[in-house]
C-alpha atoms as a PDB file:
ATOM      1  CA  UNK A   1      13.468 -24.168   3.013  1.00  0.00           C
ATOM      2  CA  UNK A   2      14.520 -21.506   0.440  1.00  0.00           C
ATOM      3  CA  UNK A   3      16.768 -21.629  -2.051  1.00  0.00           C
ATOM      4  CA  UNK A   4      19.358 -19.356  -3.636  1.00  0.00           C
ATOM      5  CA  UNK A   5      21.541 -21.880  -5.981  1.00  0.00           C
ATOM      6  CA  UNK A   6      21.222 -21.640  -9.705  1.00  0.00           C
ATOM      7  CA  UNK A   7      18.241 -19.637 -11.055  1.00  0.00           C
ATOM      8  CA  UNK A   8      16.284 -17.815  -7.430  1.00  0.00           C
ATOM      9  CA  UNK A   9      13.998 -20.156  -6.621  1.00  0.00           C
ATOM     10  CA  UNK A  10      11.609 -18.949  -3.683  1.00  0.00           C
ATOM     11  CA  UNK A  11      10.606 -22.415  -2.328  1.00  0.00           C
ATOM     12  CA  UNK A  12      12.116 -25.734  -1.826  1.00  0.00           C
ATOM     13  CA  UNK A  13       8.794 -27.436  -3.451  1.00  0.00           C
ATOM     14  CA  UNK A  14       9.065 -25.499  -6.486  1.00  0.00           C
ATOM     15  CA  UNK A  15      12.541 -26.775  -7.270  1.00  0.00           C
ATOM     16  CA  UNK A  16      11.153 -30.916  -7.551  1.00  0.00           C
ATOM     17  CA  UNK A  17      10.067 -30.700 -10.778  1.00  0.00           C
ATOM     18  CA  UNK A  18      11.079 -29.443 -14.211  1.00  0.00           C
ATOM     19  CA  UNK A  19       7.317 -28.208 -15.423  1.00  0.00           C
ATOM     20  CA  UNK A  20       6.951 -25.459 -17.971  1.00  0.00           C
ATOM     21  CA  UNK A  21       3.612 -23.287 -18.756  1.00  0.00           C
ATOM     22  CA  UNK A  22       2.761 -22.861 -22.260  1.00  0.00           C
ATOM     23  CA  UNK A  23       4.007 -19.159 -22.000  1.00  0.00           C
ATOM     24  CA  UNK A  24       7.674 -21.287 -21.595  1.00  0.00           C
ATOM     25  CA  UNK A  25       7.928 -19.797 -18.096  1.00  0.00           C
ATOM     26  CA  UNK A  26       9.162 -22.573 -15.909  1.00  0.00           C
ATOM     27  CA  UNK A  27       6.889 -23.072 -12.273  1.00  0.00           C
ATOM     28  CA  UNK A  28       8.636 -21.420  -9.347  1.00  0.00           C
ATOM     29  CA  UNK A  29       9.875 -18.924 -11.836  1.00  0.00           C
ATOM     30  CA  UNK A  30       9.330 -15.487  -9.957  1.00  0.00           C
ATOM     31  CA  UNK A  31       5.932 -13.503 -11.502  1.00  0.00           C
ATOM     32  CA  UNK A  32       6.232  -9.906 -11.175  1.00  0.00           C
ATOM     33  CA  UNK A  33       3.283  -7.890 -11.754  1.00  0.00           C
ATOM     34  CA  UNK A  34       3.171  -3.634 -11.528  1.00  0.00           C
ATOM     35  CA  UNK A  35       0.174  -1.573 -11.430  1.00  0.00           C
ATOM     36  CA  UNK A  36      -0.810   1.721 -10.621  1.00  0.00           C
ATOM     37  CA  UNK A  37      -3.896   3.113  -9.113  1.00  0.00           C
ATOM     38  CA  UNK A  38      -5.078   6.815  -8.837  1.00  0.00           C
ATOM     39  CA  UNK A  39      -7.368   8.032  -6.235  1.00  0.00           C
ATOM     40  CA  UNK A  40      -9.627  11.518  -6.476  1.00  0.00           C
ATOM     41  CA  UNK A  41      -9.868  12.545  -2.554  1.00  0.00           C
ATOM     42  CA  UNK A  42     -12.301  14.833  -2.040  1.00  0.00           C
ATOM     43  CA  UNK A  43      -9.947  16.391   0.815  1.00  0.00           C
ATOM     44  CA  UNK A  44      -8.506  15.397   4.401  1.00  0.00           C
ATOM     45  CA  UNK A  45      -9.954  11.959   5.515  1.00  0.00           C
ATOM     46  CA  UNK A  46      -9.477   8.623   4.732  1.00  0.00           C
ATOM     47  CA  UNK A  47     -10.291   6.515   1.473  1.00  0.00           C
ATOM     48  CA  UNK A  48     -10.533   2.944   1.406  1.00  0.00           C
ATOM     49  CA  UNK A  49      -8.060   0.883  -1.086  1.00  0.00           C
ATOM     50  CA  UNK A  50      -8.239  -2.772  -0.283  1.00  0.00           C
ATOM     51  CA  UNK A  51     -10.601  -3.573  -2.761  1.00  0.00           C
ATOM     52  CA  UNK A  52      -8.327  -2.194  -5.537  1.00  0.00           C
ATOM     53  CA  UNK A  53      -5.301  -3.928  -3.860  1.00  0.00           C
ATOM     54  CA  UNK A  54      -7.547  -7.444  -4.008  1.00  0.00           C
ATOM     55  CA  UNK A  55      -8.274  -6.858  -7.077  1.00  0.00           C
ATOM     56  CA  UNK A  56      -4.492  -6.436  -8.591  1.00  0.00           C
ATOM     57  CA  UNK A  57      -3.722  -9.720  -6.488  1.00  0.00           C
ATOM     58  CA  UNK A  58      -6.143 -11.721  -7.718  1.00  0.00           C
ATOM     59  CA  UNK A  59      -5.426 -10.838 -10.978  1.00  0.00           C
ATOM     60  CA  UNK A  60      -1.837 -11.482 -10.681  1.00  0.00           C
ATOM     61  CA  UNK A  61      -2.002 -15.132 -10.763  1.00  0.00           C
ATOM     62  CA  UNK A  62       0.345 -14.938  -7.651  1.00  0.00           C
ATOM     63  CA  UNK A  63      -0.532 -17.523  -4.922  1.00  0.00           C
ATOM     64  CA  UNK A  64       2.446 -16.906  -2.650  1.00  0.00           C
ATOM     65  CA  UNK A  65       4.292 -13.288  -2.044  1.00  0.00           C
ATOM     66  CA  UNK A  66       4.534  -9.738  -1.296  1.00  0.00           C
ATOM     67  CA  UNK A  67       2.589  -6.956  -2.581  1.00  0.00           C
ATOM     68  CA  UNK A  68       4.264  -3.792  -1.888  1.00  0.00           C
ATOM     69  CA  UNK A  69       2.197  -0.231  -2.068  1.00  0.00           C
ATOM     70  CA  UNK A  70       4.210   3.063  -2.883  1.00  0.00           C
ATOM     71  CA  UNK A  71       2.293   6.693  -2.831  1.00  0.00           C
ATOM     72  CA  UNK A  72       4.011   8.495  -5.376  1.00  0.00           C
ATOM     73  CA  UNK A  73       3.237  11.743  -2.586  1.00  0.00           C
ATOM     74  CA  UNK A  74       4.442  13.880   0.262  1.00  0.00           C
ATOM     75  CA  UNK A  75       1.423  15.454   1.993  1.00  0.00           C
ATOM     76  CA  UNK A  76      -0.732  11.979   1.670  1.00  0.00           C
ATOM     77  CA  UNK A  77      -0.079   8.433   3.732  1.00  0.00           C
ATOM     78  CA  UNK A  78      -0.913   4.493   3.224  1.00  0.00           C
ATOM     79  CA  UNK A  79      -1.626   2.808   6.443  1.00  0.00           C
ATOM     80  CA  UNK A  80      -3.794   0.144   7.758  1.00  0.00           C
ATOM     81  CA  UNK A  81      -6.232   0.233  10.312  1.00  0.00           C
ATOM     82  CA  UNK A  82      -9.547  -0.928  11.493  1.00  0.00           C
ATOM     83  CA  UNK A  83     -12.264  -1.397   8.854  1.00  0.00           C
ATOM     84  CA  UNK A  84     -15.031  -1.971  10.987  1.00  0.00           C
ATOM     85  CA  UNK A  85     -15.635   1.466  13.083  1.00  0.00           C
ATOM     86  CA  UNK A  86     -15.463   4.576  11.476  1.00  0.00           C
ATOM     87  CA  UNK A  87     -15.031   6.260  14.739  1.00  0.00           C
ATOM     88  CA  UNK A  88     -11.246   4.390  15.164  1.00  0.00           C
ATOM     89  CA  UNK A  89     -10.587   7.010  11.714  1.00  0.00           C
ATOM     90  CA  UNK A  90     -11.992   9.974  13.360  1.00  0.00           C
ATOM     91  CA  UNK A  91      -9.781   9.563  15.906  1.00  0.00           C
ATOM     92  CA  UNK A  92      -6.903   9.327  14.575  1.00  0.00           C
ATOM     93  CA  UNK A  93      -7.543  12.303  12.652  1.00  0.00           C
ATOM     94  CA  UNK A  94      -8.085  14.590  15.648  1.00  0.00           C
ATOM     95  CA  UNK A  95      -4.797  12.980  16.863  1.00  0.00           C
ATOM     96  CA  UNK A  96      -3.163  14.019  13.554  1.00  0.00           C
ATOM     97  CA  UNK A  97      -3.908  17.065  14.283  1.00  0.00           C
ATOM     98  CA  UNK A  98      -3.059  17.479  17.779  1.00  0.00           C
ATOM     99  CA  UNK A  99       0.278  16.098  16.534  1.00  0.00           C
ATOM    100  CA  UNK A 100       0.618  18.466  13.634  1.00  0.00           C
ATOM    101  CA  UNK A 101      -2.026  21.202  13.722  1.00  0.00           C
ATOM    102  CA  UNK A 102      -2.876  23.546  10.837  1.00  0.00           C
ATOM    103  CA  UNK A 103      -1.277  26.796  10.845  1.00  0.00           C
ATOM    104  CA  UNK A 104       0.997  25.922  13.254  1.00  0.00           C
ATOM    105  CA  UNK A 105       3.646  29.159  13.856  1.00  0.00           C
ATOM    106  CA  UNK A 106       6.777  26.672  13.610  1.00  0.00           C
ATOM    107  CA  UNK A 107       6.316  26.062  10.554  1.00  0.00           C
ATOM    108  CA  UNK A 108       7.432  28.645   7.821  1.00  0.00           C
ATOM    109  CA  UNK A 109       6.604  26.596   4.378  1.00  0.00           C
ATOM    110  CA  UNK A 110       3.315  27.086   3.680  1.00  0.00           C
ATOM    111  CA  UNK A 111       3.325  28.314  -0.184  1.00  0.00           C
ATOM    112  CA  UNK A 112       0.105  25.945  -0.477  1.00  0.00           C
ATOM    113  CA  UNK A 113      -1.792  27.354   2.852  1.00  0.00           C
ATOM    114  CA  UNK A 114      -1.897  26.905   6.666  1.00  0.00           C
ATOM    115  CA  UNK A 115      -2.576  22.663   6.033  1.00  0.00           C
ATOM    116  CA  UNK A 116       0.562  22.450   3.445  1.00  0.00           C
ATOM    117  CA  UNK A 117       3.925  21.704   6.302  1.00  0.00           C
ATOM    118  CA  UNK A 118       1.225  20.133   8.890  1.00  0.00           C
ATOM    119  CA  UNK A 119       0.423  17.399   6.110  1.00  0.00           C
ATOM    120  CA  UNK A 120       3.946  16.933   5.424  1.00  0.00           C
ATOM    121  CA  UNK A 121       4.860  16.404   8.576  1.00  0.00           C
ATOM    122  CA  UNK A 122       2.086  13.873   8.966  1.00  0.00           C
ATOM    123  CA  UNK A 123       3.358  11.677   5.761  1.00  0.00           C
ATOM    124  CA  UNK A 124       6.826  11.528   7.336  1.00  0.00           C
ATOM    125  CA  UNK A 125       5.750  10.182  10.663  1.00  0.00           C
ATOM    126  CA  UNK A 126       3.020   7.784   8.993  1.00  0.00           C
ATOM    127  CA  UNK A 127       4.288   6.870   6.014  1.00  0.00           C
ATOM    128  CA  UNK A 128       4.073   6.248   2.297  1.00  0.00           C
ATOM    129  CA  UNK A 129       4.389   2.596   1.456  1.00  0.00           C
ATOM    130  CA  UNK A 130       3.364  -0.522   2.639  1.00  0.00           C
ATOM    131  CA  UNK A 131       4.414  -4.270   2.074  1.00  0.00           C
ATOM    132  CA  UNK A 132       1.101  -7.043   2.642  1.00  0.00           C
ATOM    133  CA  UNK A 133       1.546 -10.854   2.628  1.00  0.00           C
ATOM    134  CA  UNK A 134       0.069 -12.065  -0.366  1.00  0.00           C
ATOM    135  CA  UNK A 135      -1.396 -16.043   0.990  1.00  0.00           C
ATOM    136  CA  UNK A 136      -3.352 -18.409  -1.346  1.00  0.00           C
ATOM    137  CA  UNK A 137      -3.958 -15.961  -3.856  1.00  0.00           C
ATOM    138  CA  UNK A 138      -5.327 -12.904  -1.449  1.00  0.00           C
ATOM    139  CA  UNK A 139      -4.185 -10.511   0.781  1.00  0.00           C
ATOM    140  CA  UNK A 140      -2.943 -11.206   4.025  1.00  0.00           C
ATOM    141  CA  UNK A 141      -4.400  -9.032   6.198  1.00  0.00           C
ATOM    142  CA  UNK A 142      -7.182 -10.103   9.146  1.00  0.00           C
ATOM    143  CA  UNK A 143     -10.166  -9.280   9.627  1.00  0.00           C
ATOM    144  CA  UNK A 144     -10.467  -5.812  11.197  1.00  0.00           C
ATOM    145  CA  UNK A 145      -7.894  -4.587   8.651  1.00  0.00           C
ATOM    146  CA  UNK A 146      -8.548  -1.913   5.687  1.00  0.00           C
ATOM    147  CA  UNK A 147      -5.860  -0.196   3.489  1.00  0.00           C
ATOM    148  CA  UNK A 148      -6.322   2.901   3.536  1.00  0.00           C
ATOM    149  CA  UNK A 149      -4.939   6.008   1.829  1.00  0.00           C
ATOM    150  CA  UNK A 150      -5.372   8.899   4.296  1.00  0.00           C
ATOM    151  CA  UNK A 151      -5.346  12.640   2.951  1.00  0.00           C
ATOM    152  CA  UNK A 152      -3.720  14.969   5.145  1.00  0.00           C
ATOM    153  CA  UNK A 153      -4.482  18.138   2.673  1.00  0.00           C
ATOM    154  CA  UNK A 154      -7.854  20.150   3.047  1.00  0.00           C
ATOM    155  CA  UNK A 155      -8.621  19.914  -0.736  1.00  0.00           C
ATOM    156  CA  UNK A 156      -9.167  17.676  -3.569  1.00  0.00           C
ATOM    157  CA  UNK A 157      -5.849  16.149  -4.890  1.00  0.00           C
ATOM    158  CA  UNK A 158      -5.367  13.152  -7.478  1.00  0.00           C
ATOM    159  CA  UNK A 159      -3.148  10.337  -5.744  1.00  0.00           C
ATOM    160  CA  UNK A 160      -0.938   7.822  -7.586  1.00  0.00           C
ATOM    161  CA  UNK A 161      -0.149   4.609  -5.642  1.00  0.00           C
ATOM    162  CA  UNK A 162       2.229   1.949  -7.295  1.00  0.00           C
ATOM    163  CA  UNK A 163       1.109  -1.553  -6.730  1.00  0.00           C
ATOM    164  CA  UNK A 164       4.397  -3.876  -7.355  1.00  0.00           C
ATOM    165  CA  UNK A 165       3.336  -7.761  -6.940  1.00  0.00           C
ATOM    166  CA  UNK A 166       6.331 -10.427  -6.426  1.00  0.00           C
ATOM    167  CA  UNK A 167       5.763 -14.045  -5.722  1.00  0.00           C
ATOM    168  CA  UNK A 168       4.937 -17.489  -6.993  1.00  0.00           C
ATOM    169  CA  UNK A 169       2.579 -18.921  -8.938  1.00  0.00           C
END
């Protein structure tokens, strides 16, 4: 049952008692937590992030919530996929490109080279954030699931993802 009367309280149980931390924050008292982590690609491909994102979770001290991932880029994508066979990435990079191909004549912007509009395109129709379940102090995500940041340009770039952690402790 959730509540919204008085001060936003997430979960019925956390409104029984009156219990304060010695910080003075109250239990059931949203904890919000913000982050940032950078990522050196080494060009197109994908690079694993879901031990970073653990890592920011379990430090959080958050046992129920959301953890919400925002790339601070346009020519770069989050996205979750299989973790297990490196061949599931491979293919969905040759159907990235089928989709989008570099040096494509429709597209006129490409001040950065033939791969600038085709990874652009790409970042629109994958996306660039991503909101996990955060369950008994971990990530929600099963088994065959990685986080991935997937680099759509042929060179190196420096990525910035925002990490923003919301839940109850």
């Amino acid at each position: 049952m959730l509540w919204s009367i008085g001060r936003r309280r997430l979960s019925s149980a956390l409104h029984r008692g009156n219990y304060r931390f010695k910080s003075g924050r109250a239990l059931g008292d949203p904890v919000w937590r913000q982050a940032e982590i950078e990522v050196a690609t080494r060009g197109r491909g994908y690079h694993e992030l879901t031990a970073e994102v653990e890592a920011q979770v379990g430090g959080s001290g958050i046992r129920t919530g959301i953890c919400h991932l925002f790339l601070r880029h346009t020519s770069a994508s989050l996205c979750i996929t299989e973790n297990a066979d490196p061949e599931v990435r491979r293919d969905l990079e040759r159907f990235a490109q089928r989709l989008a191909p570099d040096g494509d004549p429709l597209f006129l912007h490409d001040a950065e080279g033939p791969d600038d509009m085709p990874a652009h395109v790409r970042s629109l129709i994958i996306g660039h954030e991503l909101t996990l379940p955060i369950r008994e102090r971990a990530l929600g995500v099963g088994t065959w699931q990685g986080i991935y940041l997937w680099e759509h340009r042929n060179g190196a770039m420096r990525r910035n993802i925002i990490v923003t952690l919301t839940g109850e402790a």
